[in-house]
Protein backbone atom coordinates (compact mmCIF):
# COMPACT_ATOMS: atom_id res chain seq x y z
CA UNK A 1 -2.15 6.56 12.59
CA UNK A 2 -6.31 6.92 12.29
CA UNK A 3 -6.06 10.04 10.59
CA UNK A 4 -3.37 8.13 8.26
CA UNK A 5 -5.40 5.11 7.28
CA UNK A 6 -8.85 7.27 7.25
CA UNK A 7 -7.27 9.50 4.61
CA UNK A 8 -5.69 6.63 2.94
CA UNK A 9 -9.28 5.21 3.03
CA UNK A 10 -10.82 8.58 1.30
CA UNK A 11 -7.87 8.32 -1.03
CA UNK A 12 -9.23 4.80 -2.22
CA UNK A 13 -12.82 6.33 -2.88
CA UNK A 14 -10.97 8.84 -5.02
CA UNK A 15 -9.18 6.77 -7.13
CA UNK A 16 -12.40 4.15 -7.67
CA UNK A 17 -14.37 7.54 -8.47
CA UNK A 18 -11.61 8.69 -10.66
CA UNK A 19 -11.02 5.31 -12.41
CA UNK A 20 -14.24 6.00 -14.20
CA UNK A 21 -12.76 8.49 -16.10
CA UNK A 22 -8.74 7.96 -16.23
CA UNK A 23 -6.97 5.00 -17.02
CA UNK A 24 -4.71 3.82 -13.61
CA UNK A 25 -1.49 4.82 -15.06
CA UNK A 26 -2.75 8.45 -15.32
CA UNK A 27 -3.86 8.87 -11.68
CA UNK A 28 -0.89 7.24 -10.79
CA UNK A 29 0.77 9.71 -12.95
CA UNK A 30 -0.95 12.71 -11.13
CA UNK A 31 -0.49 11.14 -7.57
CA UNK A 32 3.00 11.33 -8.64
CA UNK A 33 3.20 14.67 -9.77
CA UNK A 34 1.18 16.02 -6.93
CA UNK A 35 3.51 14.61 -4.01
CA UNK A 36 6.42 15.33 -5.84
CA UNK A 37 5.81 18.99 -5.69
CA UNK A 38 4.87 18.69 -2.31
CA UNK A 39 7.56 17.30 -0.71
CA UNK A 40 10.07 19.64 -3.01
CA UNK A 41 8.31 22.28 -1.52
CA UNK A 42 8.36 20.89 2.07
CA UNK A 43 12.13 20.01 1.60
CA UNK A 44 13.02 23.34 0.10
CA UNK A 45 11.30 25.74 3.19
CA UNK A 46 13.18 22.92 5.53
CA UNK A 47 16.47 23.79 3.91
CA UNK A 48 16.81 19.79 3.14
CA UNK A 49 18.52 18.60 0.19
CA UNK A 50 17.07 15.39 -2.43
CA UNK A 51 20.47 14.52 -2.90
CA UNK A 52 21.15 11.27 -2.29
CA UNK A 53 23.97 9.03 -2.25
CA UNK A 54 22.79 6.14 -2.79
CA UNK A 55 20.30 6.81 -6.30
CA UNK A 56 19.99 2.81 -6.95
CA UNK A 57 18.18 1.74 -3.92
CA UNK A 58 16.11 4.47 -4.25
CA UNK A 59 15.40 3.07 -7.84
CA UNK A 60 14.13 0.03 -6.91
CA UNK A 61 12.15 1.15 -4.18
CA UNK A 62 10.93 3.27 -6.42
CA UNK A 63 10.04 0.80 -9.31
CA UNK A 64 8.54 -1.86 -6.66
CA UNK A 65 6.65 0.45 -4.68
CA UNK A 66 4.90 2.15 -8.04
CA UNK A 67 4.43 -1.06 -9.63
CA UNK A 68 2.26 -2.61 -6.41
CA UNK A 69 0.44 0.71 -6.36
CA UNK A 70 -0.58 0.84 -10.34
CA UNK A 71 -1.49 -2.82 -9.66
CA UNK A 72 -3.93 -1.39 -6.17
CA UNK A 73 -5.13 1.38 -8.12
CA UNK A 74 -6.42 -1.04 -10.88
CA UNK A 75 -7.69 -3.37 -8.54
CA UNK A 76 -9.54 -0.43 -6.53
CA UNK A 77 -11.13 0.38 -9.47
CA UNK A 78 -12.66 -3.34 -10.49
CA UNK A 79 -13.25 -4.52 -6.84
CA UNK A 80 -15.66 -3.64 -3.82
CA UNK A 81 -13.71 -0.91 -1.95
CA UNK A 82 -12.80 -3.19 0.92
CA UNK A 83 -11.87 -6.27 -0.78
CA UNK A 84 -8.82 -4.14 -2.83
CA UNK A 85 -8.31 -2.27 0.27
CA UNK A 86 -7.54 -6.22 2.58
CA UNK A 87 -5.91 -7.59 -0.02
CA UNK A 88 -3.48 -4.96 -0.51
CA UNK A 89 -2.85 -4.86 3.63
CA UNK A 90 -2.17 -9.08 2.97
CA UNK A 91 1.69 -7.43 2.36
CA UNK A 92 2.55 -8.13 6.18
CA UNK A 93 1.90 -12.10 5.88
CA UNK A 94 3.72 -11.85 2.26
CA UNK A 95 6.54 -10.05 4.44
CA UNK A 96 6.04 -13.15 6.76
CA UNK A 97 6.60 -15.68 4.15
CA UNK A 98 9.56 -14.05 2.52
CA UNK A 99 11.30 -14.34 6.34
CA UNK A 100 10.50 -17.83 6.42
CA UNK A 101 11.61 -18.88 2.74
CA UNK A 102 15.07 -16.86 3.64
CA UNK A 103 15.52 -18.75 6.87
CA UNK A 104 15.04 -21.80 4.99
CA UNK A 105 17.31 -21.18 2.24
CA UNK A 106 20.04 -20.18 4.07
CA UNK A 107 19.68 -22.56 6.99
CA UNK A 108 20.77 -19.71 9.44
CA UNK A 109 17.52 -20.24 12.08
CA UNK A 110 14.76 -22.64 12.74
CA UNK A 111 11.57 -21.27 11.19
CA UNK A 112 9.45 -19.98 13.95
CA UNK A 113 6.16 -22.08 13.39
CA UNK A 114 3.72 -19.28 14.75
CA UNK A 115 4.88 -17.77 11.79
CA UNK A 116 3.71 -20.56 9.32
CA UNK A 117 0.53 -20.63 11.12
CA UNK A 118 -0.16 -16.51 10.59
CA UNK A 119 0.75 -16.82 6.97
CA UNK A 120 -1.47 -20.05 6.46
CA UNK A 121 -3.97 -17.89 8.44
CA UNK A 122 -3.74 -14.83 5.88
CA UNK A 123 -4.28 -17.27 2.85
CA UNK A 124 -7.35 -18.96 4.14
CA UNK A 125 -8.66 -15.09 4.49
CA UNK A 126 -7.50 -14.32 0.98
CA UNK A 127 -9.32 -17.78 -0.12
CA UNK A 128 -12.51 -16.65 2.15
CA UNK A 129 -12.55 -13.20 0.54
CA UNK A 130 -11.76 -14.27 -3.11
CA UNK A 131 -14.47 -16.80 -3.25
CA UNK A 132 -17.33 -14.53 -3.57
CA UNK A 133 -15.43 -12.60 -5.86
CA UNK A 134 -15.12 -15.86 -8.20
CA UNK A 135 -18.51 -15.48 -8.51
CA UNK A 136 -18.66 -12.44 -9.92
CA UNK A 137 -16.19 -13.45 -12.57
CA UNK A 138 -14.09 -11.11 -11.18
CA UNK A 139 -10.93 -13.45 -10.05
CA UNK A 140 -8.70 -11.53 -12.13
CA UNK A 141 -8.92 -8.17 -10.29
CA UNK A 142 -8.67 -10.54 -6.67
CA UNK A 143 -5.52 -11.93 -8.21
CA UNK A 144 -4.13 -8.37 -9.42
CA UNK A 145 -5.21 -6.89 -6.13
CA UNK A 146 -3.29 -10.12 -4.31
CA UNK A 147 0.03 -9.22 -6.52
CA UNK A 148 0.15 -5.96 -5.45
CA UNK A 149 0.12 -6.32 -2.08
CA UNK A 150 3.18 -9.13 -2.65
CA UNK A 151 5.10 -6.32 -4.44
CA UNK A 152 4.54 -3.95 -1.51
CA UNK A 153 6.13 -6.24 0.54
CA UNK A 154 9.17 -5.89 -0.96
CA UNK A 155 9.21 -2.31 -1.75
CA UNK A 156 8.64 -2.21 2.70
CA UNK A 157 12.16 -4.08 3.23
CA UNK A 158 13.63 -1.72 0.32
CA UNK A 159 12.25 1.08 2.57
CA UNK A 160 13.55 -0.53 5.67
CA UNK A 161 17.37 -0.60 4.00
CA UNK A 162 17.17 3.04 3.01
CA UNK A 163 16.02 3.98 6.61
CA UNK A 164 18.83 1.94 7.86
CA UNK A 165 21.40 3.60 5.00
CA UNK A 166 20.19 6.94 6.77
CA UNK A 167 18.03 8.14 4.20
CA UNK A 168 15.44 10.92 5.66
CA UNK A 169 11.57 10.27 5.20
CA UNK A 170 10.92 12.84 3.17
CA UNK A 171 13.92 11.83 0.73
CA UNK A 172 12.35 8.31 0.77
CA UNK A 173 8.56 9.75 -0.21
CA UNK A 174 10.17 12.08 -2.70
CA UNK A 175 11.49 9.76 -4.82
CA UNK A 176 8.68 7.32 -5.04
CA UNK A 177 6.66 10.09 -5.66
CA UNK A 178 8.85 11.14 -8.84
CA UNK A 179 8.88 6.85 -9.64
CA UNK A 180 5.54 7.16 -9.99
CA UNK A 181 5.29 10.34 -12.10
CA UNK A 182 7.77 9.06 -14.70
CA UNK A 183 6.56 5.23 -14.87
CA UNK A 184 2.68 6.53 -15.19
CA UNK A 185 3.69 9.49 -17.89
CA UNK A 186 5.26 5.88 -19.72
CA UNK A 187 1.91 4.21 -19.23
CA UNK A 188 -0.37 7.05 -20.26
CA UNK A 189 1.87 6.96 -22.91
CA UNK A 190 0.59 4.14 -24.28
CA UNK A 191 -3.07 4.27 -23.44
CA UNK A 192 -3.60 7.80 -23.27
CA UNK A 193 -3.94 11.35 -22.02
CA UNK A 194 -7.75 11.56 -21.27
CA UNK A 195 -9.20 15.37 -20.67
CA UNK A 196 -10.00 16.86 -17.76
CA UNK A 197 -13.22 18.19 -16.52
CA UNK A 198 -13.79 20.01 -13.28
CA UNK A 199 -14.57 16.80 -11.40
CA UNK A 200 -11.75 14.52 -12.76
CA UNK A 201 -9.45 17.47 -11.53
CA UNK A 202 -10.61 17.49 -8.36
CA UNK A 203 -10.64 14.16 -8.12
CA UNK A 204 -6.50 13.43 -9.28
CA UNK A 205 -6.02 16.79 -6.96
CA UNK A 206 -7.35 14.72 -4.38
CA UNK A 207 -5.62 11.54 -4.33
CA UNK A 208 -2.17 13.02 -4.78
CA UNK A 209 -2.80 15.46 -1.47
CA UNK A 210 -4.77 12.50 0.37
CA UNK A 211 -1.88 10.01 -0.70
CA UNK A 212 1.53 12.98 0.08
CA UNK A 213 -0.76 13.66 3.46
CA UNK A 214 -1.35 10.00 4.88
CA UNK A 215 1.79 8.86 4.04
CA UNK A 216 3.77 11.40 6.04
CA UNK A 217 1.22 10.93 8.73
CA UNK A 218 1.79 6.90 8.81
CA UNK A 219 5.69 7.87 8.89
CA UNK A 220 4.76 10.23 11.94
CA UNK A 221 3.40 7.44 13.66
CA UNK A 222 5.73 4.70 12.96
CA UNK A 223 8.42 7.06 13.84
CA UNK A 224 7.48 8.33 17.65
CA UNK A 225 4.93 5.27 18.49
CA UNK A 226 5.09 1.60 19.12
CA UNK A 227 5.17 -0.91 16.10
CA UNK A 228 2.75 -3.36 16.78
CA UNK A 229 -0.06 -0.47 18.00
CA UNK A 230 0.70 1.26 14.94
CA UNK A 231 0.14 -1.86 13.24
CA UNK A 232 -3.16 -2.63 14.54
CA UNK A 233 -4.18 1.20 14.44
CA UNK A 234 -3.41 1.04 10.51
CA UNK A 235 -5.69 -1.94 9.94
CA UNK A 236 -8.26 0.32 10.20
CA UNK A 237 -8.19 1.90 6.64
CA UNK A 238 -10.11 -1.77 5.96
CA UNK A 239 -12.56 -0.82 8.01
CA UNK A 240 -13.18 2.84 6.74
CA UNK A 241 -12.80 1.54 3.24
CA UNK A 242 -15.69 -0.99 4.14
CA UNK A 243 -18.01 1.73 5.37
CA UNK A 244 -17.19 3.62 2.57
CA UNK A 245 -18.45 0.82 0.17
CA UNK A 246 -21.50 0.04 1.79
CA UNK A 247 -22.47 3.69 1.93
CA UNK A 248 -21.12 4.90 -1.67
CA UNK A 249 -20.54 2.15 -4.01
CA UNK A 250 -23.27 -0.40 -2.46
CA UNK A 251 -20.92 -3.06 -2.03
CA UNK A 252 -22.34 -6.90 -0.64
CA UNK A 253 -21.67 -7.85 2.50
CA UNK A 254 -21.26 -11.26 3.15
CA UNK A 255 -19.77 -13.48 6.06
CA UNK A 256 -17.55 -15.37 4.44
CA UNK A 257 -15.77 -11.92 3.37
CA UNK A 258 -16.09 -10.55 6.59
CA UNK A 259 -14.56 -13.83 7.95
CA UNK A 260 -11.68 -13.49 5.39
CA UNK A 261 -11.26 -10.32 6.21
CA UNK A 262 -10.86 -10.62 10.04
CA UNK A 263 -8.43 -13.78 9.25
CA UNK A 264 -5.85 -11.40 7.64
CA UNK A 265 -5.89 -8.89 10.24
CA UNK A 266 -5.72 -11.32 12.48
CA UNK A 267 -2.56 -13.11 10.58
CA UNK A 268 -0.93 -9.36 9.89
CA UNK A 269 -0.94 -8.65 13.00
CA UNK A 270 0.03 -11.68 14.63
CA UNK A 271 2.84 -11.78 11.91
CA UNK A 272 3.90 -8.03 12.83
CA UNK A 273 4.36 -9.14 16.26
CA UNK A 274 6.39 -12.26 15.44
CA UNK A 275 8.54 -10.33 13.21
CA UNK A 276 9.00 -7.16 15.95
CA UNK A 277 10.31 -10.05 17.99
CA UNK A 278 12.88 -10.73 16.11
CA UNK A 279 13.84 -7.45 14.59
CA UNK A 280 12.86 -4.83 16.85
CA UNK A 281 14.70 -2.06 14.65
CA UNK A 282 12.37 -2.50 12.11
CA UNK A 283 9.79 0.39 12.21
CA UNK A 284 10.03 1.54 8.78
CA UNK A 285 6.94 1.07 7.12
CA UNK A 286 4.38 2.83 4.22
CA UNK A 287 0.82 1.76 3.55
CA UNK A 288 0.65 2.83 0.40
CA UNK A 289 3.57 1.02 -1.05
């Protein structure tokens, strides 16, 4: 899990280095491509199959889980490093507050009220971090990056179902990885095939094997280890994206961001636990939407 969310974390430096020169839907495109091939490859010398029987769940997943990451991508690239990076990992309190608007709809249990206090906790990070960024004049990118960690949410319960339909990771990886080569070749579409040079390359090379790599790590680890380590374990990608962005990019550091970003680890993680309380089957989880 800290080899997962460091290379996660050198994936995000990628795609803010390669945003310069690409527009999002074409890295998404190539992260696509990239760990498509890869885990065709890996499920060919495995003697697996990508047959699957049930094509629409893996549709949605698929459309969810591309859509939040085009949305972290863009925000990556318009945002200090570790601001994108927290307010994409803000999908565990979303996850939180989607339990506790079911239970109230459907009246089936009493809404655990630990639970209402870790989501209110993640929001007063998210309005801690996103208040130095409304200085900037750069609210728009907080509010993108915000979105896409909502959407990731979701595309983590469509995950959980297809784990629980006994669909194999690599299956699962596959075909968000071929989501996100088709829906970014329809992007670039519209805005764009840019061309390459020897560093952009590298670069899109880089985020598709950092991306394929971490992401079967993370499933590794959520796999053979406990949920709520794991959990804690992954929430440091935030802190190797923040080093990262004081040491590359030059990002500020300020205490209230700080603060707002310790109150939605905090609230994650208290939320994680809540929610392995009352659903200890549920291990099935991917950073990276």
């Amino acid at each position: 899990m800290v080899l997962a969310s460091f290379l996660f974390a050198t994936m995000s430096v990628c795609v803010k280095l390669a945003s310069e020169l690409y527009e999002t839907g074409e890295i998404v495109f190539y992260r696509g491509l990239v760990g498509a091939t890869a885990l065709a490859f890996i499920t060919w010398r495995r003697g697996g199959t990508l047959r699957t029987p049930v094509p629409a769940m893996h549709f949605w997943r698929s459309l969810s889980g591309v859509i939040a990451l085009g949305l972290w991508f863009y925000s990556i690239g318009n945002l200090p490093l570790a601001t994108a990076m927290t307010l994409n990992y803000m999908s565990s309190v979303w996850m939180a507050l989607f339990l506790i608007g079911g239970a109230v709809m459907l009246g089936t249990s009493r809404v655990d009220g630990r639970l209402i206090a870790a989501v209110l906790l993640g929001f007063g990070g998210v309005a801690c971090i996103l208040r130095p960024t409304i200085e900037q004049n750069q609210l728009w990118h907080g509010l993108i990056g915000l979105l896409s960690g909502m959407i990731a949410a979701t595309a983590y319960m469509q995950v959980t179902a297809l784990g629980r339909a006994g669909e194999p990771v690599h299956r699962i990886v596959f075909y968000f990885s071929l989501g996100g080569l088709l829906l970014g070749a329809l992007a670039s579409v519209w805005t764009g095939f840019h061309a390459h040079t020897w560093r952009g390359a590298a670069l899109l090379l880089a985020v598709g094997v950092l991306a394929t790599a971490a992401q079967m790590l993370m499933t590794r680890a959520y796999g053979t280890g406990k949920l709520l380590v794991n959990a804690s374990l992954q929430y440091l990608g935030i802190a190797f994206s923040f080093g990262y962005g004081v040491l590359l990019f030059n990002d500020k550091v300020t205490l209230l961001s700080l603060l707002g970003m310790a109150l939605i680890v905090s609230s994650g993680l208290a939320a994680t636990l809540l929610r392995s309380k009352s659903a200890p089957s549920d291990t099935s989880t991917f950073s990276e939407s």
